[in-house]
N, C-alpha and C. Protein backbone atom coordinates (compact mmCIF):
# COMPACT_ATOMS: atom_id res chain seq x y z
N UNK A 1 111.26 191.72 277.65
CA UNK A 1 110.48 190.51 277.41
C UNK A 1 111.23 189.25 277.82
N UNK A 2 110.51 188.22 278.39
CA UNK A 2 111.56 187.26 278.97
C UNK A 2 111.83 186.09 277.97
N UNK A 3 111.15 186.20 276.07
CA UNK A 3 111.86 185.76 274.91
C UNK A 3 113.36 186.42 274.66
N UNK A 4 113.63 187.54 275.15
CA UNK A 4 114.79 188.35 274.93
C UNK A 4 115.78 188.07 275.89
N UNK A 5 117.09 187.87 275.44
CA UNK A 5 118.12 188.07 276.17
C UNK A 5 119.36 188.80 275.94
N UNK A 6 120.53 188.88 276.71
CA UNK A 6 121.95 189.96 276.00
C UNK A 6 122.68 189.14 276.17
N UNK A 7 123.91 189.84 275.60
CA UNK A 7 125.53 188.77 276.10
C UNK A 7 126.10 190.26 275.65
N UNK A 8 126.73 191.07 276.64
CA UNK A 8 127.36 191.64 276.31
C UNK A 8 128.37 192.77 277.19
N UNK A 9 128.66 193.51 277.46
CA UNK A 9 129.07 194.35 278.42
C UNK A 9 128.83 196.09 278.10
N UNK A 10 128.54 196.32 278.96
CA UNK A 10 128.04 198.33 278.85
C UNK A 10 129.37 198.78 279.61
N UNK A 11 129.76 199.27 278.64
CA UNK A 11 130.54 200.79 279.06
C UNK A 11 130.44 201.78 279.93
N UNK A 12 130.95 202.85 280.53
CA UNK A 12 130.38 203.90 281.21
C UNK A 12 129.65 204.78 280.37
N UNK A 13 130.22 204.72 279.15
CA UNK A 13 129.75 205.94 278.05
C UNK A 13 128.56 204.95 277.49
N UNK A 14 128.28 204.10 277.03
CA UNK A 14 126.97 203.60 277.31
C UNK A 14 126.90 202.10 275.74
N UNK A 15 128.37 202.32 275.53
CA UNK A 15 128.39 201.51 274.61
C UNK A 15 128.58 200.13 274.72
N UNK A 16 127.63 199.34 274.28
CA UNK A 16 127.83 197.79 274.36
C UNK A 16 128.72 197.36 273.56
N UNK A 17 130.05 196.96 274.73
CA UNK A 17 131.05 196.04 274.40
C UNK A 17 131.04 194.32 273.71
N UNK A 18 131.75 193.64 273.07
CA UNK A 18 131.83 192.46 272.56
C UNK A 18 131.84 191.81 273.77
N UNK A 19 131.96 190.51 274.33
CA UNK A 19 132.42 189.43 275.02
C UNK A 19 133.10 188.15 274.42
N UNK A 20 133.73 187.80 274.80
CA UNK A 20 134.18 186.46 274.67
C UNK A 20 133.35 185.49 274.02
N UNK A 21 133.61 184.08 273.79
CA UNK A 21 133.07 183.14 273.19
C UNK A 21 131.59 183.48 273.23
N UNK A 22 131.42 183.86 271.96
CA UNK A 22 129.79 185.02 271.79
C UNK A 22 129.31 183.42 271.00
N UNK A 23 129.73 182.70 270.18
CA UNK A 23 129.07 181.31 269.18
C UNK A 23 128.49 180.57 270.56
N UNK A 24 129.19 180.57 271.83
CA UNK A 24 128.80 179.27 272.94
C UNK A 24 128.13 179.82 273.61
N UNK A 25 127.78 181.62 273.61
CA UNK A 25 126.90 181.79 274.47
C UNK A 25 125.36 182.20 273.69
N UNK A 26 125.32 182.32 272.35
CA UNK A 26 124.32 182.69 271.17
C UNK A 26 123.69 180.79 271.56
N UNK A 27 124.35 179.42 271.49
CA UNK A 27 124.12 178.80 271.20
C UNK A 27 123.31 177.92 272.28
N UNK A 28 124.06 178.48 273.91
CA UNK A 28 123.10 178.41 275.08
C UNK A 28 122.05 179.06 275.40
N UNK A 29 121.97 180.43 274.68
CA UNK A 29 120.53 181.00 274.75
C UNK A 29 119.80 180.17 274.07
N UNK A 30 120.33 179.62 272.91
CA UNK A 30 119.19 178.99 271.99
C UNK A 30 118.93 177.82 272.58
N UNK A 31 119.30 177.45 273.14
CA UNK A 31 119.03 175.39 274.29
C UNK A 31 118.00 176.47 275.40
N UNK A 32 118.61 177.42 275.63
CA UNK A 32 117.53 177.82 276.97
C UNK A 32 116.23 178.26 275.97
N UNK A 33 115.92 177.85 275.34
CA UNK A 33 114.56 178.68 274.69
C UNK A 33 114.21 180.00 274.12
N UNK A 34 115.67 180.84 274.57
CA UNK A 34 115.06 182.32 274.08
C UNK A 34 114.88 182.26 272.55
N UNK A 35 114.37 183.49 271.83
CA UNK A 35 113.75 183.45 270.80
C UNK A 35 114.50 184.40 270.12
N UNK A 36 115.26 185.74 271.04
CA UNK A 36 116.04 187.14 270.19
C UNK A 36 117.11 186.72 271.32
N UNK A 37 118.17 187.06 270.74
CA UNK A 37 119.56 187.25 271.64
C UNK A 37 120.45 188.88 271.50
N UNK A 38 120.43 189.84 272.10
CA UNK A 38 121.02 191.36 271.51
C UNK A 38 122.63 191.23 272.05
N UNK A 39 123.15 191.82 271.32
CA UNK A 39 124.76 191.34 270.99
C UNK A 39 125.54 192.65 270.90
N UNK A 40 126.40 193.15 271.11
CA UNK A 40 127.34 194.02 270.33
C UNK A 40 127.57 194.16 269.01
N UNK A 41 127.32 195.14 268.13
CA UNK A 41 127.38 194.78 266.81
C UNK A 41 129.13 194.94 266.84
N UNK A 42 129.99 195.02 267.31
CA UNK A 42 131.78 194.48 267.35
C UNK A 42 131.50 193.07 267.34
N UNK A 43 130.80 192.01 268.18
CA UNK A 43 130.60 190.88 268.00
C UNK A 43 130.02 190.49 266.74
N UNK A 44 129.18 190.45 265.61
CA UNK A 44 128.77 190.20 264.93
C UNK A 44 129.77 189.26 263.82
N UNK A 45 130.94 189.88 263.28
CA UNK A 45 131.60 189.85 262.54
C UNK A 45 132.37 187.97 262.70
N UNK A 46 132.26 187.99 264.19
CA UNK A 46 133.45 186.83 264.58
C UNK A 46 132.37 185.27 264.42
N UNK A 47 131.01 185.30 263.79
CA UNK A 47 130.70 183.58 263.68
C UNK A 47 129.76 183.89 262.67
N UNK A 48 129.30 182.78 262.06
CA UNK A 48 128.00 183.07 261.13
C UNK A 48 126.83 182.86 261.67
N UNK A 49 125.86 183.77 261.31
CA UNK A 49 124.58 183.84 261.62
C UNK A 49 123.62 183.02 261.22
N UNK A 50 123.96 182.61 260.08
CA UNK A 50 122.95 181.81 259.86
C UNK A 50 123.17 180.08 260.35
N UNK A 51 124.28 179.94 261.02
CA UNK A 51 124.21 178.64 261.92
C UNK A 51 123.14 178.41 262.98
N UNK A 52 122.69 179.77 263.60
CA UNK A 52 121.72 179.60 264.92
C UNK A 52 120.49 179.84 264.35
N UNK A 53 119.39 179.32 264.92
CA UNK A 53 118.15 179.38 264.47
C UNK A 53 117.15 180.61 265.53
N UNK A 54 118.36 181.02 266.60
CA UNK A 54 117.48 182.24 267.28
C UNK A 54 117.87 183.55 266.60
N UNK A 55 117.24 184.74 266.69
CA UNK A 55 117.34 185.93 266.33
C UNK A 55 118.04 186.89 267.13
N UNK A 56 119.30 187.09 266.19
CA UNK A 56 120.55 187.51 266.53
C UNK A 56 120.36 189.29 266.21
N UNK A 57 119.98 190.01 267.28
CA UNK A 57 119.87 191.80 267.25
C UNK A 57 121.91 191.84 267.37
N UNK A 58 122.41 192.60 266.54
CA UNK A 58 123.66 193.52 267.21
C UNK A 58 123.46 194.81 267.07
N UNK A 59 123.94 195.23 268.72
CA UNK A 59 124.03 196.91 269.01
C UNK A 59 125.20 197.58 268.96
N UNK A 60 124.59 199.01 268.88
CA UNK A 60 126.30 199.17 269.65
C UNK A 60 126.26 199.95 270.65
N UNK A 61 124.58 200.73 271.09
CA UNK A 61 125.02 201.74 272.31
C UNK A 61 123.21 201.08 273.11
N UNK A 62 123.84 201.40 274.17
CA UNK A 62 122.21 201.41 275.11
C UNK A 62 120.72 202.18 274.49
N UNK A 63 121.14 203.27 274.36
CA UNK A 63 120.51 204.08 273.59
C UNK A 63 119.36 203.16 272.55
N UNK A 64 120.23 202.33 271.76
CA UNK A 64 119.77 201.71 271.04
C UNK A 64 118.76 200.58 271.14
N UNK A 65 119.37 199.87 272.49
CA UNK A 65 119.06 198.77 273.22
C UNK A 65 117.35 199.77 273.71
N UNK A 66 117.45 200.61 274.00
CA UNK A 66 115.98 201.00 274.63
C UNK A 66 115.11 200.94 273.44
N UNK A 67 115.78 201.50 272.67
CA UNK A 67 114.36 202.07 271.33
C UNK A 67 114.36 201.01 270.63
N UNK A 68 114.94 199.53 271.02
CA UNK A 68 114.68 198.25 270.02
C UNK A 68 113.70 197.79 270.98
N UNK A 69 114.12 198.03 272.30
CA UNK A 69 112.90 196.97 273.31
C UNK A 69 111.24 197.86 273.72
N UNK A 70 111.58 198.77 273.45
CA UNK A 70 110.40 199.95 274.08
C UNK A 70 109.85 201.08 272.55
C-alpha cells in the first residue's frame, strides 16, 4: 500500500535487520505523509513510540512482513 513504508535491512536468511538513526527516519516518514512505518522489532527498543504520531509495525522476519501486508 503506498500509506506503508520500511526502514530496515533483509538478511539472506530473511530476517529484518535494525538500521541506524531509526527516530530520524520514523520521523521523515511521518513529514512524508505515510500513515504505518514497518521496522525491525531489534529497532523498537532504541526511541519511544509514543513521540510519533504514525503507526510504528516492528518485525523480525519477511515471512512476517508478507502475512502483515497480504
Amino acid at each position: 500500500p503506498q500509506s506503508v513504508c520500511f526502514a530496515g535491512e533483509v538478511g539472506l536468511n530473511g530476517e529484518i535487520r535494525a538500521v541506524n538513526r531509526m527516530e530520524q527516519r520514523i520521523s521523515e516518514a511521518e513529514k512524508l505523509g505515510f500513515e504505518k512505518i514497518i521496522i525491525s522489532k531489534f529497532s523498537q527498543k532504541s526511541f519511544d513510540k509514543n513521540k510519533f504520531k504514525i503507526e510504528i509495525v516492528a518485525l523480525g522476519k519477511v515471512e512476517e512482513l508478507y502475512k502483515y501486508l497480504f
